[in-house]
PDB file of N, CA and C in Angstrom:
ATOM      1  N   UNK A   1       7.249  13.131  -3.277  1.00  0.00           N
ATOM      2  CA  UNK A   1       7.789  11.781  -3.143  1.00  0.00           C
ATOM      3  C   UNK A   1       7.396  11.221  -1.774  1.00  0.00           C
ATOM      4  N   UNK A   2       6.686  10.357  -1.727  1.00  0.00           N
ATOM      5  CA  UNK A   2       6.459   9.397  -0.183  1.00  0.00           C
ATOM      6  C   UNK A   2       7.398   8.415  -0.005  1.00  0.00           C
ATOM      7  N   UNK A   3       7.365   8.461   1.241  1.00  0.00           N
ATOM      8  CA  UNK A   3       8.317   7.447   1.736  1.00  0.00           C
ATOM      9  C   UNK A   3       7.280   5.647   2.114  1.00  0.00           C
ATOM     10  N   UNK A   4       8.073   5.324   2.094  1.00  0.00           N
ATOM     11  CA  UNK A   4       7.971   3.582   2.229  1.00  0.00           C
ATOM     12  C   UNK A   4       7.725   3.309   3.980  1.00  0.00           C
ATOM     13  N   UNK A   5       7.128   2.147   4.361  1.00  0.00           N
ATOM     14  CA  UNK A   5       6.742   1.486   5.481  1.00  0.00           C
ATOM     15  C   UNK A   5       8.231   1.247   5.960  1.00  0.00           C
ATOM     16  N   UNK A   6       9.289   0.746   5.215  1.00  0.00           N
ATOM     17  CA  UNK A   6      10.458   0.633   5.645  1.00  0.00           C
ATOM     18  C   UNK A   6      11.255   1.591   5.967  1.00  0.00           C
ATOM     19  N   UNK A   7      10.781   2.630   5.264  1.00  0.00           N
ATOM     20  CA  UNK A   7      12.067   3.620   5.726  1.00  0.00           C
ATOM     21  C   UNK A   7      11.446   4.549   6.890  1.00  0.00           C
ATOM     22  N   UNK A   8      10.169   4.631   6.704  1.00  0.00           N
ATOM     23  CA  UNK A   8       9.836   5.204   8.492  1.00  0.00           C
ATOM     24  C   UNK A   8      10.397   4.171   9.754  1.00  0.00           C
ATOM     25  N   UNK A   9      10.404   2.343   9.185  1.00  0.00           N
ATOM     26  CA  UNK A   9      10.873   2.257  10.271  1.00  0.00           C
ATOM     27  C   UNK A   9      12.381   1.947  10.742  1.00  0.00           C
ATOM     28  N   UNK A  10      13.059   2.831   9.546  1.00  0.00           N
ATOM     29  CA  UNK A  10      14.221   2.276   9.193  1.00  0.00           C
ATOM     30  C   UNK A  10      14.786   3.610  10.303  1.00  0.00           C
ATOM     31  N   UNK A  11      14.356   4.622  10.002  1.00  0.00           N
ATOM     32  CA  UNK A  11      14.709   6.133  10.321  1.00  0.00           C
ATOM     33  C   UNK A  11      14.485   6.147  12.192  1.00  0.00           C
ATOM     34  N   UNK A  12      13.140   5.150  12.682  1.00  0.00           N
ATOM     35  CA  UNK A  12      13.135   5.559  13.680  1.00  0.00           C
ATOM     36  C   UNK A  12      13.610   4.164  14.583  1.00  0.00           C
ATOM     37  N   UNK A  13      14.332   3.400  14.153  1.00  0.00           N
ATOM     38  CA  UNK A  13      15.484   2.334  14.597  1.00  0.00           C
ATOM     39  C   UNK A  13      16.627   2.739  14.886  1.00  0.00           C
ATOM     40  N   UNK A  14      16.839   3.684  13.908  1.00  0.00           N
ATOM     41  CA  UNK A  14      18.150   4.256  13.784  1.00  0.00           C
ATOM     42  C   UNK A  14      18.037   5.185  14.994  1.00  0.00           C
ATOM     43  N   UNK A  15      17.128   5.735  15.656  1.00  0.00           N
ATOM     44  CA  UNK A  15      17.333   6.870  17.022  1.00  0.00           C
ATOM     45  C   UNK A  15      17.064   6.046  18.190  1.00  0.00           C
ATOM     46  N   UNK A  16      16.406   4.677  17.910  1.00  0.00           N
ATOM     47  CA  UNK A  16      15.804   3.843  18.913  1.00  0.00           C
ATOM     48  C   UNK A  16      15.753   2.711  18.716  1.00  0.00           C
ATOM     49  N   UNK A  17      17.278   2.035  18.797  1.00  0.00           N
ATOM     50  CA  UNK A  17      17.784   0.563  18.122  1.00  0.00           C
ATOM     51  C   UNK A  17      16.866  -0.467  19.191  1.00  0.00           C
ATOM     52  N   UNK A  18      16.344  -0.148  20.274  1.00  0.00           N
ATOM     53  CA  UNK A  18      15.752  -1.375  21.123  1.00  0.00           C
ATOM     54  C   UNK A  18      14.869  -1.023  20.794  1.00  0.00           C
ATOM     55  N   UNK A  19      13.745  -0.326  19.994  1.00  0.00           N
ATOM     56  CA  UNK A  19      12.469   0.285  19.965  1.00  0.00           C
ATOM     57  C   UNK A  19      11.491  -0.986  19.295  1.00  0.00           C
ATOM     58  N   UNK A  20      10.264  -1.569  19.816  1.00  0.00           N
ATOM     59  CA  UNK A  20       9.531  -1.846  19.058  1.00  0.00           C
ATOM     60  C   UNK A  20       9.027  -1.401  17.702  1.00  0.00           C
ATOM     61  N   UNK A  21       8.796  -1.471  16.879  1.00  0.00           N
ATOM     62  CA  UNK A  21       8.484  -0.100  15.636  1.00  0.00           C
ATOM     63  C   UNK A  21       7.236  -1.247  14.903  1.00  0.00           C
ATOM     64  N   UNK A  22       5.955  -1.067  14.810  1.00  0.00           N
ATOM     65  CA  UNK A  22       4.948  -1.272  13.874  1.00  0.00           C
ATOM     66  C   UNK A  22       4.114  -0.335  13.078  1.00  0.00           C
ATOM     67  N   UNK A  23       4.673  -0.653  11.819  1.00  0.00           N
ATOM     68  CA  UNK A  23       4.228   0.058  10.656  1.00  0.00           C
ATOM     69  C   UNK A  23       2.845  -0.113   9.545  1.00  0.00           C
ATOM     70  N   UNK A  24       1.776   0.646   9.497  1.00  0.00           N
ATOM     71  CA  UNK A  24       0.801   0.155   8.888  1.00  0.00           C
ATOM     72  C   UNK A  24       0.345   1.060   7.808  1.00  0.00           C
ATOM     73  N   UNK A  25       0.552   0.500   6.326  1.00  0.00           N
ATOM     74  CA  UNK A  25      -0.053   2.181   5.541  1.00  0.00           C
ATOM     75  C   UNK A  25      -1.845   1.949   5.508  1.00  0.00           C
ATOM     76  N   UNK A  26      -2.365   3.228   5.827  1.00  0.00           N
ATOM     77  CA  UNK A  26      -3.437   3.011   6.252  1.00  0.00           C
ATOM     78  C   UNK A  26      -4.550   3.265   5.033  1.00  0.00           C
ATOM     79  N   UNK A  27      -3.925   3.737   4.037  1.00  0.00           N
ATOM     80  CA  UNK A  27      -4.626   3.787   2.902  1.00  0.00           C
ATOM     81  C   UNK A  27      -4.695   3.066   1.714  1.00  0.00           C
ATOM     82  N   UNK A  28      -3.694   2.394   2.097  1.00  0.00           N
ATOM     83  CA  UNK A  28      -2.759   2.166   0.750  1.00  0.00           C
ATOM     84  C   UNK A  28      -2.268   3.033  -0.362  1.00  0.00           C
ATOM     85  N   UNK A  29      -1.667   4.123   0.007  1.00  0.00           N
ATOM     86  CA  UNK A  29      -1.130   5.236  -0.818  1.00  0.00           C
ATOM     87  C   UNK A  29       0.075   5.707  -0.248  1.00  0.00           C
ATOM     88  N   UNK A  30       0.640   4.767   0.063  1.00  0.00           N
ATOM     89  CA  UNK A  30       1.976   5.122   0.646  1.00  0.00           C
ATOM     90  C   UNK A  30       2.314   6.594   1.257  1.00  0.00           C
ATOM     91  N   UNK A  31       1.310   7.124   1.471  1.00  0.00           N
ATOM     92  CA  UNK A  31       0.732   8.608   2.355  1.00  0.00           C
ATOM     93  C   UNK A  31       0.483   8.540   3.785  1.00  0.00           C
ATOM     94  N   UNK A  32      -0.176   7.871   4.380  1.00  0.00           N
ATOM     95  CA  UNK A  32      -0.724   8.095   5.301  1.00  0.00           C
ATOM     96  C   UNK A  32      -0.287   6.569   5.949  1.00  0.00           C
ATOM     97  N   UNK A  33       0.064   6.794   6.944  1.00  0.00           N
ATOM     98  CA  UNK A  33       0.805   5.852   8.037  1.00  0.00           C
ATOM     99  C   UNK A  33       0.323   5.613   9.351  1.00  0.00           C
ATOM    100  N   UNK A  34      -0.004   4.886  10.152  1.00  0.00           N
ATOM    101  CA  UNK A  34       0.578   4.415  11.351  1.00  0.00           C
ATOM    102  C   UNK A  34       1.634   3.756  11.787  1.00  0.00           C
ATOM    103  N   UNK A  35       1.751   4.175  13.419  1.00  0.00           N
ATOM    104  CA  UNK A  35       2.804   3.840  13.614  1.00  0.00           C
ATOM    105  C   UNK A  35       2.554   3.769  14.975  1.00  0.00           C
ATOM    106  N   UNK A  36       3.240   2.809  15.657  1.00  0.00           N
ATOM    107  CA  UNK A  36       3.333   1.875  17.083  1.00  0.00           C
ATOM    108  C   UNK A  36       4.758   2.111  17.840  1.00  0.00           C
ATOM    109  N   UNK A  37       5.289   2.868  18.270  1.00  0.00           N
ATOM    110  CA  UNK A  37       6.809   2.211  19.185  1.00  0.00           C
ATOM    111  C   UNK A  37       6.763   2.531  20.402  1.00  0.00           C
ATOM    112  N   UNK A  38       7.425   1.662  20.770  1.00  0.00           N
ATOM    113  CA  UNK A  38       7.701   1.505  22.151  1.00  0.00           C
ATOM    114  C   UNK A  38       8.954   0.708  22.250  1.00  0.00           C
ATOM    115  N   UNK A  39       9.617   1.628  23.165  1.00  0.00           N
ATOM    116  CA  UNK A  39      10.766   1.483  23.708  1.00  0.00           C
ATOM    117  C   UNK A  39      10.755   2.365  25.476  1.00  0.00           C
ATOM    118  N   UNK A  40      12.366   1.639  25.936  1.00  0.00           N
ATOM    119  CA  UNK A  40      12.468   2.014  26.979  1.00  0.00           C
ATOM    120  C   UNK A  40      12.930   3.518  27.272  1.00  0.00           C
ATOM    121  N   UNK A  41      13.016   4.422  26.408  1.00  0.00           N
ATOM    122  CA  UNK A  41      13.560   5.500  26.365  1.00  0.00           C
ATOM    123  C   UNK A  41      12.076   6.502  26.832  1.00  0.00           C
ATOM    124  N   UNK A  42      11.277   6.126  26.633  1.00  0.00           N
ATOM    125  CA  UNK A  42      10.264   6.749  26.718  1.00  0.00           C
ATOM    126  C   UNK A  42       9.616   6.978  28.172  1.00  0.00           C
ATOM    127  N   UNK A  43      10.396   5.864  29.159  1.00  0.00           N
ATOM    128  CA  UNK A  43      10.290   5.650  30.366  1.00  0.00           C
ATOM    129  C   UNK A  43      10.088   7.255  31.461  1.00  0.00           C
ATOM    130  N   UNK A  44       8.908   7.736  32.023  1.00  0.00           N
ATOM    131  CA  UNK A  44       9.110   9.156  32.046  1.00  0.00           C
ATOM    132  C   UNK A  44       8.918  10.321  31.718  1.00  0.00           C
ATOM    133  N   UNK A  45       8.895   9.527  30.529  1.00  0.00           N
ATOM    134  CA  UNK A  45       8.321  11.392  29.370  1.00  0.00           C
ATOM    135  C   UNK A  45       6.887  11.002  29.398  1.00  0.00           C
ATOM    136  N   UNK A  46       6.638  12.330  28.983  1.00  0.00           N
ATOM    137  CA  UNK A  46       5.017  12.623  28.624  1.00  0.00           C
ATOM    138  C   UNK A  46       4.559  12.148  26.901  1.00  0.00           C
ATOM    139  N   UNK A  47       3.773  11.658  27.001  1.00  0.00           N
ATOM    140  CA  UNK A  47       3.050  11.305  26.019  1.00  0.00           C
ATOM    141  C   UNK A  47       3.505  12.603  24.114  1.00  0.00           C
ATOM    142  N   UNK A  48       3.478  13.311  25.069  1.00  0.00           N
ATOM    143  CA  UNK A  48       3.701  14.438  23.646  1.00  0.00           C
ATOM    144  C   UNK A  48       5.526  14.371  23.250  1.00  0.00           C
ATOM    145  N   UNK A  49       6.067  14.216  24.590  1.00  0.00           N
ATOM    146  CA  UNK A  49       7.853  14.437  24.498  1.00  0.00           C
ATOM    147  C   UNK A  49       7.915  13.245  23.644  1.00  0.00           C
ATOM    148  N   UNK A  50       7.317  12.052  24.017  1.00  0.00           N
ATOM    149  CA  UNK A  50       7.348  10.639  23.398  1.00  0.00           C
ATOM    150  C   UNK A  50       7.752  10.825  21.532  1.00  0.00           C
ATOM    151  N   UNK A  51       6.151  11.336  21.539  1.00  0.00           N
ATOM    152  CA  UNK A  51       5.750  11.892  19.900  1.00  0.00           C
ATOM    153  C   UNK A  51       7.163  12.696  19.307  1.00  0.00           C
ATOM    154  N   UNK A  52       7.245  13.863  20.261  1.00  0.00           N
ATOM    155  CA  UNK A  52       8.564  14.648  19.893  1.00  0.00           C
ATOM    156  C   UNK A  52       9.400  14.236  19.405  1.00  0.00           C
ATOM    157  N   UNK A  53       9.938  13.183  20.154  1.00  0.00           N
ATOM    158  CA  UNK A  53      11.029  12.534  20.071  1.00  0.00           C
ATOM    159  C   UNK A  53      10.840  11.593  18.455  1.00  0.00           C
ATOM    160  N   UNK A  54       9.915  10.897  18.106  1.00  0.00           N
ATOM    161  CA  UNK A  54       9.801  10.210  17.184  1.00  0.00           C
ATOM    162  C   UNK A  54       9.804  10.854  15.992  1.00  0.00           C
ATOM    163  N   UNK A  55       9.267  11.978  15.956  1.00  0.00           N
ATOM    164  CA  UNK A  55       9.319  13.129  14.961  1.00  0.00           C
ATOM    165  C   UNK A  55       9.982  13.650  14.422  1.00  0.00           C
ATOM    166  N   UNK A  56      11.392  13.976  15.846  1.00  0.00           N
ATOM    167  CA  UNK A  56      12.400  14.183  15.403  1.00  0.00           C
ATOM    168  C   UNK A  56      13.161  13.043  14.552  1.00  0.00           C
ATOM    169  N   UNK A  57      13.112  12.029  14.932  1.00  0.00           N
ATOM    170  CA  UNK A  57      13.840  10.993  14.540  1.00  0.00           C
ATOM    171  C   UNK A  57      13.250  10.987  12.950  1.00  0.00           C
ATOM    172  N   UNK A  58      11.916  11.504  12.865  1.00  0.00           N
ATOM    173  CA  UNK A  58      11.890  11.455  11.551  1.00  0.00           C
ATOM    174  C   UNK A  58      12.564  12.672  10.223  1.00  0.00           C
ATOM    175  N   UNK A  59      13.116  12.986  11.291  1.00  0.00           N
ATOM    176  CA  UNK A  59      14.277  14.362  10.508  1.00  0.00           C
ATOM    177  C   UNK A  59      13.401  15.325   9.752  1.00  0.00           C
ATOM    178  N   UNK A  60      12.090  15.788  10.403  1.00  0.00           N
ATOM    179  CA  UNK A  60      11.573  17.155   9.822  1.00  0.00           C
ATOM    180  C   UNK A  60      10.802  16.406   8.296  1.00  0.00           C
ATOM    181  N   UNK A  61      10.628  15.394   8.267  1.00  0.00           N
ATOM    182  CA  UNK A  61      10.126  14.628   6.945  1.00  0.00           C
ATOM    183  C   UNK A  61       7.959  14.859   7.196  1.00  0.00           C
ATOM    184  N   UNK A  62       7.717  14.921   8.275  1.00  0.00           N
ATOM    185  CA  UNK A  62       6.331  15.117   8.450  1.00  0.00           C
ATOM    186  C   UNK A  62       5.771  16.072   7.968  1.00  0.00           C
ATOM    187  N   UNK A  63       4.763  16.143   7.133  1.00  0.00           N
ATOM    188  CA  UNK A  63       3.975  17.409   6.216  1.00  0.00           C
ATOM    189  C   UNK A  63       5.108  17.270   4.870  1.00  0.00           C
ATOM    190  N   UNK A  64       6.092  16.717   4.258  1.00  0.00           N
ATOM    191  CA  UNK A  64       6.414  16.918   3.361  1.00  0.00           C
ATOM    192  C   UNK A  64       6.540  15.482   2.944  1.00  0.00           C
ATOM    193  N   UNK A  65       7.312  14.391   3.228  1.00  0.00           N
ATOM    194  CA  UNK A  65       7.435  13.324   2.667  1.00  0.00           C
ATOM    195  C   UNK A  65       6.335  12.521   2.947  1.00  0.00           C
ATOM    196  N   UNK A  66       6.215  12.451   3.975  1.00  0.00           N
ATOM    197  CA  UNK A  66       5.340  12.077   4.881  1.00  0.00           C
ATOM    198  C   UNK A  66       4.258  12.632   5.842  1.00  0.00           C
ATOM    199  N   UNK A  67       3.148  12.862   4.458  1.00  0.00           N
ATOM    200  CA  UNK A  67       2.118  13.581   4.602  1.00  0.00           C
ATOM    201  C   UNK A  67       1.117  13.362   5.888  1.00  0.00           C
ATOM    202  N   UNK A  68       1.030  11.677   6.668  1.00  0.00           N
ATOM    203  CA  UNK A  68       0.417  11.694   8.006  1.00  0.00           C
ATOM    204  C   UNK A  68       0.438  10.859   8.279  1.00  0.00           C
ATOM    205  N   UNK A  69       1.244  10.737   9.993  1.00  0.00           N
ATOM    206  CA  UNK A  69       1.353   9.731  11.147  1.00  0.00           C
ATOM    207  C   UNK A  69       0.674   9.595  11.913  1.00  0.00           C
ATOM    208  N   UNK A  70      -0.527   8.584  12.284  1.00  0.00           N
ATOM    209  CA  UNK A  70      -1.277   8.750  13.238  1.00  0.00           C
ATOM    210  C   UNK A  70       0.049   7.577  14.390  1.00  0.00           C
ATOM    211  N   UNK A  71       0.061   8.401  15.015  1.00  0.00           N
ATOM    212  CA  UNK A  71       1.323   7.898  16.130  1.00  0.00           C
ATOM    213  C   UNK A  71       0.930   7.546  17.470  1.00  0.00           C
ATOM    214  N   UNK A  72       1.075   5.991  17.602  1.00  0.00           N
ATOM    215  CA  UNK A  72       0.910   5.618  19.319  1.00  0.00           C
ATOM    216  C   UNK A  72       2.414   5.287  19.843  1.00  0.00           C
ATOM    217  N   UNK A  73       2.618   5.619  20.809  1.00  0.00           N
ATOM    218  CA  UNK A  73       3.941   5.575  21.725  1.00  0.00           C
ATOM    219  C   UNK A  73       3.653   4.573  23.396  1.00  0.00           C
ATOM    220  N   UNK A  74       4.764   3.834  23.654  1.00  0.00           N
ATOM    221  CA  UNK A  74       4.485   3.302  25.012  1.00  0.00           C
ATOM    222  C   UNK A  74       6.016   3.428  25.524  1.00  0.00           C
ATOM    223  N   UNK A  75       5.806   3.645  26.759  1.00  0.00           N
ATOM    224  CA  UNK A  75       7.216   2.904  27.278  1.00  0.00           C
ATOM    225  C   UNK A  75       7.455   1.492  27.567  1.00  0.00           C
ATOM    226  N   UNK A  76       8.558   0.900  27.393  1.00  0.00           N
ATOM    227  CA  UNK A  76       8.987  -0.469  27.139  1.00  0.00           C
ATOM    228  C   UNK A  76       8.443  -0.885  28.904  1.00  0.00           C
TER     229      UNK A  76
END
């Protein structure tokens, strides 16, 4: 089962309510995703903690629902 453009950015609003969030399916197969956020939380961390963090927010859903995020991160 894949998940929707909305609910990746529904999931990572919900850990990062000020977060920019842009969502793009890159295939059109509701598989394969990009994804853009930036928020101020990120202020500090390293580029990978950034990712971490978004990953988590995606509750362990990567490789199973959501077969691939090509993921850019900024701080706000």
């Amino acid at each position: 089962m894949a998940m929707d453009a909305g609910e990746i950015e529904r999931l990572i609003k919900a850990r990062f309510p000020d977060a920019q969030v842009e969502i793009r399916d890159l295939a059109g197969d509701g598989d394969h995703y990009a994804a853009h956020v930036v928020t101020a939380e990120f202020k500090g961390k390293s580029r990978v903690q950034q990712h971490q963090l978004v990953y988590e927010a995606l509750g362990g859903r990567m490789g199973g629902e959501l077969h691939a995020l090509a993921l850019t991160t900024a701080a706000e």
